[in-house]
C-alpha atoms as a PDB file:
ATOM      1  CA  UNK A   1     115.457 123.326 104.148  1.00  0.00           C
ATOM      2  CA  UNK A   2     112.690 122.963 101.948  1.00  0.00           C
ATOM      3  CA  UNK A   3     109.323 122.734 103.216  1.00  0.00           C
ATOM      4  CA  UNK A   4     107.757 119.975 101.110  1.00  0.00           C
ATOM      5  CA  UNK A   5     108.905 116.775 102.153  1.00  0.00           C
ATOM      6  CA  UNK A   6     109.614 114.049  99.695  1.00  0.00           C
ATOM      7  CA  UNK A   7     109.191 110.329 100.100  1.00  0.00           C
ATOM      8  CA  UNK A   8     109.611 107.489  97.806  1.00  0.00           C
ATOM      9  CA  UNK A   9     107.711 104.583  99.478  1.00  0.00           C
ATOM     10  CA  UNK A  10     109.097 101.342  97.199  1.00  0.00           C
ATOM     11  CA  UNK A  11     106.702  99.321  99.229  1.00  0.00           C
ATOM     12  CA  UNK A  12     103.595 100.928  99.212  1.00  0.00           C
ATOM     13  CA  UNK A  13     101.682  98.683  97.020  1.00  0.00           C
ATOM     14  CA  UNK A  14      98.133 100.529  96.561  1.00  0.00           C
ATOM     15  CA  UNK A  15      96.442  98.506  94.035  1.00  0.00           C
ATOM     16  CA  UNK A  16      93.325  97.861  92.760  1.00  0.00           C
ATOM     17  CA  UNK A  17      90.892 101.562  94.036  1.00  0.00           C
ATOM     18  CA  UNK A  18      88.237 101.163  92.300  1.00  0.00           C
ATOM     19  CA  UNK A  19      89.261  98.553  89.933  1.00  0.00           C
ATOM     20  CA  UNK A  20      92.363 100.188  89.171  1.00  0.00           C
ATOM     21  CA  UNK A  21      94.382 100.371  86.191  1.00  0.00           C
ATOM     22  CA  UNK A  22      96.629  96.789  86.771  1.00  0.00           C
ATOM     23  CA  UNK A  23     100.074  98.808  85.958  1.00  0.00           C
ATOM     24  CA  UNK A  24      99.501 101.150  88.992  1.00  0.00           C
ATOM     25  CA  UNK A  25     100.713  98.083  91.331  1.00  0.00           C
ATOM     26  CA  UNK A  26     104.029  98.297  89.342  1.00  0.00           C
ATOM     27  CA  UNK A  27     104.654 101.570  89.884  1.00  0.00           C
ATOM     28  CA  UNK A  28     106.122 103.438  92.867  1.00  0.00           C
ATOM     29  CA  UNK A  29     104.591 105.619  95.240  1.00  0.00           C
ATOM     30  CA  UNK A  30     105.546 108.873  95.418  1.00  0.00           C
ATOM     31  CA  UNK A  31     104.150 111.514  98.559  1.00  0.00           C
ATOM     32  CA  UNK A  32     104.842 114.965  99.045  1.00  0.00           C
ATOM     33  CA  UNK A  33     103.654 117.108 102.334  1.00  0.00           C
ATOM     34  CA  UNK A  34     104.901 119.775 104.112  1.00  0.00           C
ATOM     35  CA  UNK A  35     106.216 117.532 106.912  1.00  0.00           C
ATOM     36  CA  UNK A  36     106.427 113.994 107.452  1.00  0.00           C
ATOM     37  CA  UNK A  37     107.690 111.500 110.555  1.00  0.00           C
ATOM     38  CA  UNK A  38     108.469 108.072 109.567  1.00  0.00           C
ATOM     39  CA  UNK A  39     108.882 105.672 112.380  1.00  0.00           C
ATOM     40  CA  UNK A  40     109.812 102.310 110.713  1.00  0.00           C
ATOM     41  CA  UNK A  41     109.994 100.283 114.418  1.00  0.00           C
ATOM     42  CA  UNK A  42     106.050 100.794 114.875  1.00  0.00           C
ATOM     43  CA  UNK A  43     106.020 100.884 110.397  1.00  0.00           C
ATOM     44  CA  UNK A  44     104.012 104.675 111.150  1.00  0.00           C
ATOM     45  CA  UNK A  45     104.096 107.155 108.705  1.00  0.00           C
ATOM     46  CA  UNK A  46     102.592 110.707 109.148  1.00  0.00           C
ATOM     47  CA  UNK A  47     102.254 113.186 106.459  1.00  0.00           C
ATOM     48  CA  UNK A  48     100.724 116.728 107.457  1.00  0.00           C
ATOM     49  CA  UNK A  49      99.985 119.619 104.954  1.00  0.00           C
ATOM     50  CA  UNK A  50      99.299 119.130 101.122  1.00  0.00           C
ATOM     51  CA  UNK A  51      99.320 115.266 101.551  1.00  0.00           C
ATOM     52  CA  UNK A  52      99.674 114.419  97.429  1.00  0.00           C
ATOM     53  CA  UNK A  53     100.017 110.492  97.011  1.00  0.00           C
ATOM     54  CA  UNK A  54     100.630 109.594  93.228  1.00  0.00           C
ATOM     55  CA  UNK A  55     101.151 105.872  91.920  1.00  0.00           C
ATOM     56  CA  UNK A  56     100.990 105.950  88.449  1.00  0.00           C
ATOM     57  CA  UNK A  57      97.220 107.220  87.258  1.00  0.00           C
ATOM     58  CA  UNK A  58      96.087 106.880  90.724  1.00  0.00           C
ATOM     59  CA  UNK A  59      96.339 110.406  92.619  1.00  0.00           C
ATOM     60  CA  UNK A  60      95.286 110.843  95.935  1.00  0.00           C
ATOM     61  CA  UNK A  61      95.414 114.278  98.067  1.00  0.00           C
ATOM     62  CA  UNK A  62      94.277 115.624 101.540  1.00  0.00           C
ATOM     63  CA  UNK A  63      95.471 117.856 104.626  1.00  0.00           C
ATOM     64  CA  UNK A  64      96.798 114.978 106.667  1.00  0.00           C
ATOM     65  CA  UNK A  65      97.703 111.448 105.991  1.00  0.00           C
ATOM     66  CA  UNK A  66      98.548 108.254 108.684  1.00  0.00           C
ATOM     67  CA  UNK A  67      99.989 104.705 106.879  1.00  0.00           C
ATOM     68  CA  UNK A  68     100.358 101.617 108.945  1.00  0.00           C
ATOM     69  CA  UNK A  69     101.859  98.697 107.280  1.00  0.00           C
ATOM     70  CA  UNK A  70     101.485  95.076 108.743  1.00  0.00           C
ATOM     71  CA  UNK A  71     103.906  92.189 109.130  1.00  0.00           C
ATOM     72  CA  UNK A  72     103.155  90.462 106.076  1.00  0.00           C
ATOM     73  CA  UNK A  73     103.921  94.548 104.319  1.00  0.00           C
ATOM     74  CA  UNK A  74     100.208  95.305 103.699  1.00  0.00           C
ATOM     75  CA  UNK A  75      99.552  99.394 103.868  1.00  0.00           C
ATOM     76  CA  UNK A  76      96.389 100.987 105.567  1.00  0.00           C
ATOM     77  CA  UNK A  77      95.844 104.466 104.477  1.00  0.00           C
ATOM     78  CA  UNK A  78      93.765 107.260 106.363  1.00  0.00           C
ATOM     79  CA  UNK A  79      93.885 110.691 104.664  1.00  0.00           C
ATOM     80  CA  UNK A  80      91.847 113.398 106.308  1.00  0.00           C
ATOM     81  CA  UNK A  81      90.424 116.729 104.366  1.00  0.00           C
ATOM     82  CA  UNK A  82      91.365 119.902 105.519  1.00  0.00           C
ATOM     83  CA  UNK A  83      88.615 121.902 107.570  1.00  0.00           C
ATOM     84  CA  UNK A  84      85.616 122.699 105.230  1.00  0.00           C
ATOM     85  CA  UNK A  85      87.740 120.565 102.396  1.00  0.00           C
ATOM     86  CA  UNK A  86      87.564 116.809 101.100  1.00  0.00           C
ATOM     87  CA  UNK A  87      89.962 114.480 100.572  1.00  0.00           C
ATOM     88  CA  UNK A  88      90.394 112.750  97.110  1.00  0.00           C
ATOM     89  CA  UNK A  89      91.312 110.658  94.688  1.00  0.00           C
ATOM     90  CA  UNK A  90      91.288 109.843  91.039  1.00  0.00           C
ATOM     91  CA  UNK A  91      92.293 106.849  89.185  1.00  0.00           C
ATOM     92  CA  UNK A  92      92.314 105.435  85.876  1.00  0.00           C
ATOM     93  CA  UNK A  93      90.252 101.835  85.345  1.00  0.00           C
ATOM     94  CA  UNK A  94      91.042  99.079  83.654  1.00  0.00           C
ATOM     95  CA  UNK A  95      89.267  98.426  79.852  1.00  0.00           C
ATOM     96  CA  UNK A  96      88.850  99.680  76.741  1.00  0.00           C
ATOM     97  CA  UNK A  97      88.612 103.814  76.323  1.00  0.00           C
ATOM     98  CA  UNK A  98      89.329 106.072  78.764  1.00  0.00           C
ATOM     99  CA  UNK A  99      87.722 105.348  82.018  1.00  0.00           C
ATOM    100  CA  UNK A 100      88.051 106.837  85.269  1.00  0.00           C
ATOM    101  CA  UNK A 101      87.257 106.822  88.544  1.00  0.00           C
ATOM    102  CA  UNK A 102      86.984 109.656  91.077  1.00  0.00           C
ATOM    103  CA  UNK A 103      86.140 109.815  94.791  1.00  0.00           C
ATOM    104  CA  UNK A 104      85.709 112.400  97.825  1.00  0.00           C
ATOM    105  CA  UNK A 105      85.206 112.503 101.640  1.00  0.00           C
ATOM    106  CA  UNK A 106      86.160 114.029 105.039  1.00  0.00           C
ATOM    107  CA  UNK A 107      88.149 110.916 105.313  1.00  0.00           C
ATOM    108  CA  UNK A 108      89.518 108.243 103.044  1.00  0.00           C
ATOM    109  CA  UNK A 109      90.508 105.163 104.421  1.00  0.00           C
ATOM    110  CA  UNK A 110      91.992 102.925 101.968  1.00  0.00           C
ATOM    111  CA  UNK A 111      93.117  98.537 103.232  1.00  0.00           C
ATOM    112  CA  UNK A 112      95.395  97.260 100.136  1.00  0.00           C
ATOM    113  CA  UNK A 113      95.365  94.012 101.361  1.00  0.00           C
ATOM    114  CA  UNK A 114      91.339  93.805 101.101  1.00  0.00           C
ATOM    115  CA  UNK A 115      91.319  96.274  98.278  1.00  0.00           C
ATOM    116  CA  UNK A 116      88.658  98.288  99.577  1.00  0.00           C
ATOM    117  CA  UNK A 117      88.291 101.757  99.743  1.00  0.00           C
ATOM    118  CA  UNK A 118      85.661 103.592 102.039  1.00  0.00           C
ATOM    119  CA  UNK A 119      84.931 107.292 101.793  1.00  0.00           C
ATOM    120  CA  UNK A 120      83.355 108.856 105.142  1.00  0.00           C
ATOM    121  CA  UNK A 121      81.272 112.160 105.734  1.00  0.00           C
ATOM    122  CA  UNK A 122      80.081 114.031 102.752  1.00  0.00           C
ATOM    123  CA  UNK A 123      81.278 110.928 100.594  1.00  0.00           C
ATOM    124  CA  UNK A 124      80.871 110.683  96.191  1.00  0.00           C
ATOM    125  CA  UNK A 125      82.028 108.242  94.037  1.00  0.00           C
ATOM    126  CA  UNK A 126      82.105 109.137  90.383  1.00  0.00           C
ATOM    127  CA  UNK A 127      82.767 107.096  87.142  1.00  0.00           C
ATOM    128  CA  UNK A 128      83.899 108.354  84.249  1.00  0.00           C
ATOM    129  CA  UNK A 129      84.426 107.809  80.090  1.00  0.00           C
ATOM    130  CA  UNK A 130      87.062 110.932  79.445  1.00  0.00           C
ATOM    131  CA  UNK A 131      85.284 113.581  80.733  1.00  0.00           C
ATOM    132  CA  UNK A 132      81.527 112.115  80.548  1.00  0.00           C
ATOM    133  CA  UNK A 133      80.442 111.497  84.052  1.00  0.00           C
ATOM    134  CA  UNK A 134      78.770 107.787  83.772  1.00  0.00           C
ATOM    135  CA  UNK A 135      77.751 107.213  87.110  1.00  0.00           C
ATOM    136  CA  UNK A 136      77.498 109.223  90.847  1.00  0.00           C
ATOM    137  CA  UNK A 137      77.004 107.682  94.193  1.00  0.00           C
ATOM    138  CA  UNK A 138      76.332 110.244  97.225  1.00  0.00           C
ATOM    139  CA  UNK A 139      75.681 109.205 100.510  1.00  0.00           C
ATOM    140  CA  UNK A 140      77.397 109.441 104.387  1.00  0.00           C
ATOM    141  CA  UNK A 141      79.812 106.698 103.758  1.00  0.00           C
ATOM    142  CA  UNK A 142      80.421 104.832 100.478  1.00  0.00           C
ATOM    143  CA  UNK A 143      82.439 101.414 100.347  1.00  0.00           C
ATOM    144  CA  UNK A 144      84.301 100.354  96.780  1.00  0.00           C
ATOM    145  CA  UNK A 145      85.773  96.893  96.639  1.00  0.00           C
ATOM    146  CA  UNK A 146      87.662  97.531  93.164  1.00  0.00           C
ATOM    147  CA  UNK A 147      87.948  92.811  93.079  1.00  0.00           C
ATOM    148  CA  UNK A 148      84.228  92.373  93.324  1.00  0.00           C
ATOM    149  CA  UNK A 149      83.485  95.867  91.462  1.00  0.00           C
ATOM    150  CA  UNK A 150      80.969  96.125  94.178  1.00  0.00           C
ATOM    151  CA  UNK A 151      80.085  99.633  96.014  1.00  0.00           C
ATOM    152  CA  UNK A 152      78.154  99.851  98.814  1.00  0.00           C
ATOM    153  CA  UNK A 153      76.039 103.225  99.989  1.00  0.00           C
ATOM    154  CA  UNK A 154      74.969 103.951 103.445  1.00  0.00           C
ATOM    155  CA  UNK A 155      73.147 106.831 105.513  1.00  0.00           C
ATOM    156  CA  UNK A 156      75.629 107.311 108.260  1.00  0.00           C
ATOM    157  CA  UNK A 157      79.163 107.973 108.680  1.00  0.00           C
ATOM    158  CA  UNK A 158      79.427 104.872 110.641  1.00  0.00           C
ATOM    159  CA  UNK A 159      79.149 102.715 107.543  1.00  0.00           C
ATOM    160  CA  UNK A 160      75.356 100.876 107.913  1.00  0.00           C
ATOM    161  CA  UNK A 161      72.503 102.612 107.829  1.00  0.00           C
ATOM    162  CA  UNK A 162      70.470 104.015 110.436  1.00  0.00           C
ATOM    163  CA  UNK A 163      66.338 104.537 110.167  1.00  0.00           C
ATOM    164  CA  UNK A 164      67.080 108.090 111.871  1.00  0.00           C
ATOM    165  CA  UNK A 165      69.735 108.656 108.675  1.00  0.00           C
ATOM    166  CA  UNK A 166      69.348 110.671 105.551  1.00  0.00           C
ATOM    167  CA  UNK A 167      69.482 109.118 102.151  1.00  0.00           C
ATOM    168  CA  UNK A 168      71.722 108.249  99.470  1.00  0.00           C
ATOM    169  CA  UNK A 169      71.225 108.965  96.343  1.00  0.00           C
ATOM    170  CA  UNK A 170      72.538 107.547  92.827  1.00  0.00           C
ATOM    171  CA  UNK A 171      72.658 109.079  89.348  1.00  0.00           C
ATOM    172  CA  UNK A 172      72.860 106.749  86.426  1.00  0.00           C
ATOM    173  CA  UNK A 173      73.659 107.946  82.694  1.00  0.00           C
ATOM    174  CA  UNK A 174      71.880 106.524  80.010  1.00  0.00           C
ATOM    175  CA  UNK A 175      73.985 104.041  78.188  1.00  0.00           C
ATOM    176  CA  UNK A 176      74.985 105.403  74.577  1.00  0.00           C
ATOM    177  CA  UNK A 177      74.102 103.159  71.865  1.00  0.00           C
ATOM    178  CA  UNK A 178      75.854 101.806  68.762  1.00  0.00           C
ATOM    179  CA  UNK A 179      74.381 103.310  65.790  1.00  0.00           C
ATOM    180  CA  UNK A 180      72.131 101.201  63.792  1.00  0.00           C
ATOM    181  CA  UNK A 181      73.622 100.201  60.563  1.00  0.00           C
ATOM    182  CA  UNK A 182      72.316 101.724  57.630  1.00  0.00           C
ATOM    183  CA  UNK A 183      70.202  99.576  55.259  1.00  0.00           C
ATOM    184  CA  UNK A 184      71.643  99.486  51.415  1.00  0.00           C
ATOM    185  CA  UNK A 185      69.576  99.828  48.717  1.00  0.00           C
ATOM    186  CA  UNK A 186      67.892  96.573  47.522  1.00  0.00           C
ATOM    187  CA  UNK A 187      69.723  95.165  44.279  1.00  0.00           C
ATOM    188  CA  UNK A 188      66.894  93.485  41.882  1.00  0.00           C
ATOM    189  CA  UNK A 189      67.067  89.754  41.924  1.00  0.00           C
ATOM    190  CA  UNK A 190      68.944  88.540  38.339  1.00  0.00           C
ATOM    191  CA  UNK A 191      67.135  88.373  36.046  1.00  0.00           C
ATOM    192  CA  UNK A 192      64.368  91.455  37.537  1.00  0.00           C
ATOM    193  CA  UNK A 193      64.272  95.172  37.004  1.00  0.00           C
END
């Protein structure tokens, strides 16, 4: 028996990480691991070793990974880095050119009912244009909501800021701008030379 499980989870419906590309909701989820339990009375699923998560552009990987799904079918993912590793994840964003989004942490915890994704310990958020890194959040624990584009930074791994924290720290690319058009040669007036 092989040792990669394979799981096609039709109702895992991660949308919207970091203002996600709006096809990725259509798409199917498909995780590999080395080993996986599924218990659909308690709606548990536990992935262990080489946790890969891909749902169209959005790719997700880490050592371990634990989804819970609520009544109404909303999924709350947890993936946890290997020792001395990080989790993470990668997704393309909605609008014009190609822009992505990339993230990292100890621990990624991911609500697709709320849309939010938080990254915990060691935690960086990076946007993208191709390969052009635009923007770069660090900090202890970073918060995305991909509805409000809205990310939040904090010193500790419990999520709000402590005085006895460290800092976070944010790296913003100047903006390129549009060329200025060039000016044509005056044309004399009729009548003038």
């Amino acid at each position: 028996m092989k040792n990669i499980l394979l799981l096609t989870v039709f109702s895992l419906a991660i949308m919207g990480v970091a203002h996600a590309e709006k096809a990725d909701s259509e798409k199917e989820a498909v995780i590999t691991a080395r080993s996986g339990h599924v218990d659909d009375i308690k709606q548990v699923r536990t992935l262990t070793g080489d946790v890969v998560l891909v749902k169209g552009t959005l790719t997700m990987k880490a050592g371990r990974a634990l989804i819970t799904e609520d009544p109404q079918g909303y999924q709350f993912i947890t993936f946890w880095a290997d020792p001395g590793k990080l989790a993470t994840f990668r997704q393309k964003r909605d609008g014009a050119g190609d822009l992505w989004v990339e993230g990292e942490a100890e621990r990624v915890e991911y609500d697709n009912k709320t849309e939010v994704v938080k990254l915990f310990s060691r935690a960086k958020l990076t946007r993208l244009e191709g390969a052009k890194v635009t923007d770069v959040a660090n900090g202890a624990f970073i918060s995305y909501d991909s509805r409000k584009e809205e990310f939040a930074m904090e010193n500790s791994n419990s999520g709000t800021s402590t005085a006895d924290g460290g800092s976070v720290r944010m790296v913003i690319q100047p903006k390129t701008k549009a060329p200025a058009a060039e000016k044509a040669p005056a044309t004399p007036a009729p009548g003038k030379k």
